[in-house]
C-alpha atoms as a PDB file:
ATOM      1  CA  UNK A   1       0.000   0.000   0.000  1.00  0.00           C
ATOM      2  CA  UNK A   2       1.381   3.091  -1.367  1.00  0.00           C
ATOM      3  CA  UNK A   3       0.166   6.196   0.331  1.00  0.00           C
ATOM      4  CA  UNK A   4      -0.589   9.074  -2.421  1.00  0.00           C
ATOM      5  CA  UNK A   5       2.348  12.303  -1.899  1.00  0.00           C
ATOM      6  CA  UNK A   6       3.459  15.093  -3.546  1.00  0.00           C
ATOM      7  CA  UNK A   7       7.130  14.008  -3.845  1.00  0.00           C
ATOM      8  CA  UNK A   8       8.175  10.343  -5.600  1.00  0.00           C
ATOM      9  CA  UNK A   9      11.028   9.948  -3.512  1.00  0.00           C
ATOM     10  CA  UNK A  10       8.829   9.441   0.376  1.00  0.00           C
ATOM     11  CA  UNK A  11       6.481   6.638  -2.021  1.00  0.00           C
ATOM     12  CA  UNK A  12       9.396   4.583  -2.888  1.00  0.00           C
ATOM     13  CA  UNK A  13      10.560   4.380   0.887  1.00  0.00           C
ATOM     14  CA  UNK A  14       7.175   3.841   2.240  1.00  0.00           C
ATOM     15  CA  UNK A  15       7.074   0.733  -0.676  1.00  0.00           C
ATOM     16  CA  UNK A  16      10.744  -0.213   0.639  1.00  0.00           C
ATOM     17  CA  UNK A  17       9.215  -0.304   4.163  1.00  0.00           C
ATOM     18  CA  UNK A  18       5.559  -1.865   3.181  1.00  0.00           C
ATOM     19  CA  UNK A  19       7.687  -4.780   1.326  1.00  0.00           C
ATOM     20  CA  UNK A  20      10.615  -5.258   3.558  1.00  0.00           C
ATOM     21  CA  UNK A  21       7.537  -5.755   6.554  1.00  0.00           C
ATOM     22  CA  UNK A  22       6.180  -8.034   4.435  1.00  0.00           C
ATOM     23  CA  UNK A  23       9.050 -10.182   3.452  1.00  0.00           C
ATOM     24  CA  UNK A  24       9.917  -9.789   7.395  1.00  0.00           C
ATOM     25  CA  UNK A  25       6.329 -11.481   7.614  1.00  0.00           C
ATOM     26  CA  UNK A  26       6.524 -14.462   4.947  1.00  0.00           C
ATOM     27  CA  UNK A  27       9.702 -15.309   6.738  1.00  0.00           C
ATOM     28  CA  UNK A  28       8.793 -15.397  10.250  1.00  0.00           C
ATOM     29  CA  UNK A  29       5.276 -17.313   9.277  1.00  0.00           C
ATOM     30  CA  UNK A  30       8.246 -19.922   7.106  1.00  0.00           C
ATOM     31  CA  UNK A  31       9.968 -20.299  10.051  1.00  0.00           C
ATOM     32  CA  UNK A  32       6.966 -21.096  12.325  1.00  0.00           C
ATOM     33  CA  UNK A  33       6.221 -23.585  10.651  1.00  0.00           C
ATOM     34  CA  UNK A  34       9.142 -25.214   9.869  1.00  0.00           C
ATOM     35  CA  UNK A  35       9.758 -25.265  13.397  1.00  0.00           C
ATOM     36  CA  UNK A  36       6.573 -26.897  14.269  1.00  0.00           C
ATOM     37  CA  UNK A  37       6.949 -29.582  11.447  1.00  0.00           C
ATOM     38  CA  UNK A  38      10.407 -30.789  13.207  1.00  0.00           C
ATOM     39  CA  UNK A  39      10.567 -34.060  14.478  1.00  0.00           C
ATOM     40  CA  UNK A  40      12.556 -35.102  17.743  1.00  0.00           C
ATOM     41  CA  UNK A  41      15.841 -36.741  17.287  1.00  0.00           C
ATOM     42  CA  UNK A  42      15.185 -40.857  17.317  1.00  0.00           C
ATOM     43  CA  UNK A  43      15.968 -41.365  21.215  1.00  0.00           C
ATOM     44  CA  UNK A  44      19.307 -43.489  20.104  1.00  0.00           C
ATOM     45  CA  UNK A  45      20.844 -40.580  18.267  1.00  0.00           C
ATOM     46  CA  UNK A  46      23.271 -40.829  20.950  1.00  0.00           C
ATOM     47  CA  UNK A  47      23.938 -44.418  20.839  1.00  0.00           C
ATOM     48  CA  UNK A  48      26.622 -45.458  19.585  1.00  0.00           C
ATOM     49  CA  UNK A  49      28.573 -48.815  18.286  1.00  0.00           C
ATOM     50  CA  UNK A  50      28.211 -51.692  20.942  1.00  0.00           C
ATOM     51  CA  UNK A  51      31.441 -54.159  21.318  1.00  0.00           C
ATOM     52  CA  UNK A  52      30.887 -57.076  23.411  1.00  0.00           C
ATOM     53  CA  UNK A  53      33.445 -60.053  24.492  1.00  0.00           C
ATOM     54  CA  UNK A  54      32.803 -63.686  26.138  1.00  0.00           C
ATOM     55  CA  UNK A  55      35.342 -65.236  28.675  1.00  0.00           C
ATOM     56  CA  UNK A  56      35.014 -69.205  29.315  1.00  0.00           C
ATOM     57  CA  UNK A  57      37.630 -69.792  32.158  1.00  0.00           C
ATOM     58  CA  UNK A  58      37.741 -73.235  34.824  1.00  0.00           C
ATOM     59  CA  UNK A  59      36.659 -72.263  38.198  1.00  0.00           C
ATOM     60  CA  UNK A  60      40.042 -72.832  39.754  1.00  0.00           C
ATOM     61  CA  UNK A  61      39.326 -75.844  43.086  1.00  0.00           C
ATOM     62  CA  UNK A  62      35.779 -76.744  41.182  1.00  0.00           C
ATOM     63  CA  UNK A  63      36.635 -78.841  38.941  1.00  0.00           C
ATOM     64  CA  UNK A  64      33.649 -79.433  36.054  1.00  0.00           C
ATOM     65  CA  UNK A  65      32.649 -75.326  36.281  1.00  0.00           C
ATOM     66  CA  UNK A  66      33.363 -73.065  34.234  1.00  0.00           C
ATOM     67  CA  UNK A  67      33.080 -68.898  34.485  1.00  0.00           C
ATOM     68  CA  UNK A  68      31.131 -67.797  32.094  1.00  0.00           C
ATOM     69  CA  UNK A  69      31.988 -63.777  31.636  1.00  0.00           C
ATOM     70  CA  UNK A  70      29.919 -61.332  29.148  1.00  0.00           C
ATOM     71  CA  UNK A  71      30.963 -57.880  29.332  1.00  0.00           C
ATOM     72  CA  UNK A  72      30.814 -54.933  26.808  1.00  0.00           C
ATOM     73  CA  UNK A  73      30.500 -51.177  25.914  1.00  0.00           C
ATOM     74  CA  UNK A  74      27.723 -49.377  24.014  1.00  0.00           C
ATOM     75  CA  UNK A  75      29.594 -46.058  22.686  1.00  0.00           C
ATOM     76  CA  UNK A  76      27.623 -42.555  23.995  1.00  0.00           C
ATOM     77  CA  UNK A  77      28.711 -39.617  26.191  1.00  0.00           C
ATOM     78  CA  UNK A  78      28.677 -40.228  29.820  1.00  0.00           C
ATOM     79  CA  UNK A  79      25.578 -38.400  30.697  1.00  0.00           C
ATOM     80  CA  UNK A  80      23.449 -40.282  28.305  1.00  0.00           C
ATOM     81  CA  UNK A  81      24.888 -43.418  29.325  1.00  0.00           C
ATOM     82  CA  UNK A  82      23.183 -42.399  32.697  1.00  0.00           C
ATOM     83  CA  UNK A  83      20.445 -40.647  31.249  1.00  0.00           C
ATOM     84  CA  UNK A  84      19.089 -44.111  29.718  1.00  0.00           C
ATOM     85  CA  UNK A  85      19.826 -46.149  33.315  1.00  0.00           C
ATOM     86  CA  UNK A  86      17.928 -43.698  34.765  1.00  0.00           C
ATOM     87  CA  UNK A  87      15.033 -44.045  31.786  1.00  0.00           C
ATOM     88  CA  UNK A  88      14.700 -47.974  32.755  1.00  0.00           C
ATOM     89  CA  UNK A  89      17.217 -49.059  29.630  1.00  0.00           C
ATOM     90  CA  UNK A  90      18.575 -52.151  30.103  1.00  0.00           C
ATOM     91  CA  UNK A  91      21.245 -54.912  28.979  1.00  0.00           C
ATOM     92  CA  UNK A  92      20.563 -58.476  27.849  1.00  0.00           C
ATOM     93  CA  UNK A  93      22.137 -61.370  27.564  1.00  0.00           C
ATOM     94  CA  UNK A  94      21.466 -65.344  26.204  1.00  0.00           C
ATOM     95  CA  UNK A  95      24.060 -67.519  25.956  1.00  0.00           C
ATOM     96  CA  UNK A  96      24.015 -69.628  22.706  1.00  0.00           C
ATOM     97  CA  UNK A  97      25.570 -72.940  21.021  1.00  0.00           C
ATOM     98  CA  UNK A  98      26.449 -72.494  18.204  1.00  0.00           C
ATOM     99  CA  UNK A  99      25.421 -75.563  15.437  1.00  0.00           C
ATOM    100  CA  UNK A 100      25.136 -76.049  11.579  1.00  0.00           C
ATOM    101  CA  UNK A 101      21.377 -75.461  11.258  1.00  0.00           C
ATOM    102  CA  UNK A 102      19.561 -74.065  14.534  1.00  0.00           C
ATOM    103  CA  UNK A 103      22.057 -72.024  17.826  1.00  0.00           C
ATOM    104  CA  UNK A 104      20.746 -73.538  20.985  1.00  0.00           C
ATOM    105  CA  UNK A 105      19.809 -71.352  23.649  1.00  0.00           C
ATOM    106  CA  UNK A 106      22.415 -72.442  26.768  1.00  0.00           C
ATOM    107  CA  UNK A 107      21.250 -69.782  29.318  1.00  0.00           C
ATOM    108  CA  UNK A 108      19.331 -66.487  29.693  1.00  0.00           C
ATOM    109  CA  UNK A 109      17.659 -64.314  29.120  1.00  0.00           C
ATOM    110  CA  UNK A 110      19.913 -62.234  31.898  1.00  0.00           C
ATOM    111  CA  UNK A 111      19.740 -58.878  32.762  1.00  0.00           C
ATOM    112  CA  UNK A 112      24.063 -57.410  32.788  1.00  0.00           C
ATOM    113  CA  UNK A 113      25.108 -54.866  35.754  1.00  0.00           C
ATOM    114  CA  UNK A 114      25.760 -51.514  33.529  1.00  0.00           C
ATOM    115  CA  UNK A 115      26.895 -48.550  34.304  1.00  0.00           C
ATOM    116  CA  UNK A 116      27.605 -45.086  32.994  1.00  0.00           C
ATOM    117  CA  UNK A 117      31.244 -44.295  31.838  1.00  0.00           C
ATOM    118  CA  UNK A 118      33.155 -41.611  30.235  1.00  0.00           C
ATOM    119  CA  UNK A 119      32.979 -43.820  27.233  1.00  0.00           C
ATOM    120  CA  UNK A 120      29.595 -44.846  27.126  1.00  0.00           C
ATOM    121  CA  UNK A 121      27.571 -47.639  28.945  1.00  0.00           C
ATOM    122  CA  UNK A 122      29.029 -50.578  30.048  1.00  0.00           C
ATOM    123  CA  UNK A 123      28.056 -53.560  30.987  1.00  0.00           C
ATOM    124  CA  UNK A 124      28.977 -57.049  32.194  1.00  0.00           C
ATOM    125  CA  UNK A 125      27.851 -60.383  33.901  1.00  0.00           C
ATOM    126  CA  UNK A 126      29.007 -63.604  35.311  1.00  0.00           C
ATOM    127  CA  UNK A 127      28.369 -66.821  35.860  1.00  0.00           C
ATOM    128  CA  UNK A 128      29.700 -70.331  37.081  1.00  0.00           C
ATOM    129  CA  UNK A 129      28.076 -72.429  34.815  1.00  0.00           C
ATOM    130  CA  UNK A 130      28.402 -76.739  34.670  1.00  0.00           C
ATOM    131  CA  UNK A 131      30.020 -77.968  32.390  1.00  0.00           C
ATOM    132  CA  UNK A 132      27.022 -80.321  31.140  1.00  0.00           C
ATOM    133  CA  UNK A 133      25.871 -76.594  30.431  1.00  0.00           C
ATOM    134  CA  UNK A 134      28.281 -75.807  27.768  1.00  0.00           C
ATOM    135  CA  UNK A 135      28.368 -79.003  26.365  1.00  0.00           C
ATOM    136  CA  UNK A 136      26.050 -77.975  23.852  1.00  0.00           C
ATOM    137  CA  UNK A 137      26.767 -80.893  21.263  1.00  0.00           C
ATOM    138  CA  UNK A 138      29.289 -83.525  19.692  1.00  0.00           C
ATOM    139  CA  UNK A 139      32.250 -82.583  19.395  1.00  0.00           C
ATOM    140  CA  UNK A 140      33.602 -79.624  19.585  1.00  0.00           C
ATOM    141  CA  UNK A 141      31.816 -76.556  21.113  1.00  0.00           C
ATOM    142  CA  UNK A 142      30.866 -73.190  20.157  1.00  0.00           C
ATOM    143  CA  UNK A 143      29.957 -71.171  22.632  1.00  0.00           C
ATOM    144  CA  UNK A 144      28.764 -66.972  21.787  1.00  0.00           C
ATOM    145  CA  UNK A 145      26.933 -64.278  23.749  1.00  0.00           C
ATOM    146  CA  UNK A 146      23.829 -62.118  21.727  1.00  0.00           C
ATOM    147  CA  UNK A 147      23.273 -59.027  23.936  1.00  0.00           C
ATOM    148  CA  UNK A 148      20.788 -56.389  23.324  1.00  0.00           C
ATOM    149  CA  UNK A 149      20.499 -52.543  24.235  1.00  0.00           C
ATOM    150  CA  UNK A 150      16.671 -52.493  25.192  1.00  0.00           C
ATOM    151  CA  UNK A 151      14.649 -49.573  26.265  1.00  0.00           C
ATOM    152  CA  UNK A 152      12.212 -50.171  28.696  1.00  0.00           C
ATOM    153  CA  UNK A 153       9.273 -50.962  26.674  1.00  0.00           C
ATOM    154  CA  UNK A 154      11.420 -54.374  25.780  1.00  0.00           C
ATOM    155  CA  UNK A 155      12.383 -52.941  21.917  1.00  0.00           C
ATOM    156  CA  UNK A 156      15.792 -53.107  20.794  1.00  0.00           C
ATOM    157  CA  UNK A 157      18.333 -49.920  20.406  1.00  0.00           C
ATOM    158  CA  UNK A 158      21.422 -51.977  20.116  1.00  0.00           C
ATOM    159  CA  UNK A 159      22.534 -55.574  19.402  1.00  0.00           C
ATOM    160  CA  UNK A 160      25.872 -57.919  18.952  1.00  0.00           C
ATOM    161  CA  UNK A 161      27.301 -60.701  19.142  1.00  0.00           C
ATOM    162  CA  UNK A 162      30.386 -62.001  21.206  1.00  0.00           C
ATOM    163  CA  UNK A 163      33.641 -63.671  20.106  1.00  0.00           C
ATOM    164  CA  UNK A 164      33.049 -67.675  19.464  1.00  0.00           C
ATOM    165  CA  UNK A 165      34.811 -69.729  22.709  1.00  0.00           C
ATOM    166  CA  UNK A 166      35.603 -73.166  21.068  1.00  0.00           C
ATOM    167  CA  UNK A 167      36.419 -76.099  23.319  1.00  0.00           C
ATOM    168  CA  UNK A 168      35.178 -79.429  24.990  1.00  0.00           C
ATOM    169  CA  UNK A 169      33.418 -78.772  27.816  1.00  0.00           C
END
């Protein structure tokens, strides 16, 4: 809206003004809305890489046990390592046998101690295990860990595997 006046030079800066406001507008109302169309992060932005390992060891004066060790780190910044113990997050574990056509499940499912760490959550359980246990077929044996990140509505952030232990248990 131009406003009639006697000298050409006030209507151009009054149009300058009227269109600059309006541009001013069309960009605010732009960013409104692109701000309400934004979606949240994923909650496991943060999460990072999990490594795990498996230890098979004798329990030294019991002869015919065996330690069974998971432990493992799920990459993430201390304080959301924390943040997701506090949310009810928690850490797997089943033991498996490995064979040709179908793994059988040896143990679990097992809830790991965790923790918060300047290098993300980490985690880790035990157990002295038989070694009738482990003895999973003929032959030789192979023995893995699967372990799962889960939030607490039991769905999965994070999963692995461990090494293979091979033996004759």
């Amino acid at each position: 809206m131009v406003a009639h006046h006697d000298h050409p030079e006030e209507a151009t800066e009054v149009t300058i003004v009227s269109r600059t406001r309006n541009a001013i507008a069309v960009m605010a109302a732009a960013a409104a809305v692109t701000l309400v169309g934004l979606q949240a992060a994923p909650a496991d932005a943060a999460v990072g890489a999990m490594t795990t390992g498996l230890r098979v060891t004798p329990v030294v004066g019991q002869p015919g046990y065996h330690w069974v060790q998971v432990y493992g780190n799920v990459k993430m910044s201390q304080a959301e390592a924390q943040h997701l113990i506090n949310e009810g997050h928690n850490v797997v574990v089943r033991l498996w046998g490995e064979d040709q056509f179908s793994d059988d499940l040896l143990m679990g499912p097992y809830s790991a101690v965790r923790g918060a760490h300047y290098d993300g959550l980490w985690f880790s359980i035990a157990h002295k295990v038989p070694n009738s246990l482990l003895n999973e077929d003929w032959g030789r044996d192979e023995i893995y860990a699967g372990v799962r990140l889960v939030q607490p509505n039991t769905q999965t952030l994070r999963s692995a595997e461990t090494n293979r232990v091979v033996g004759s248990f």
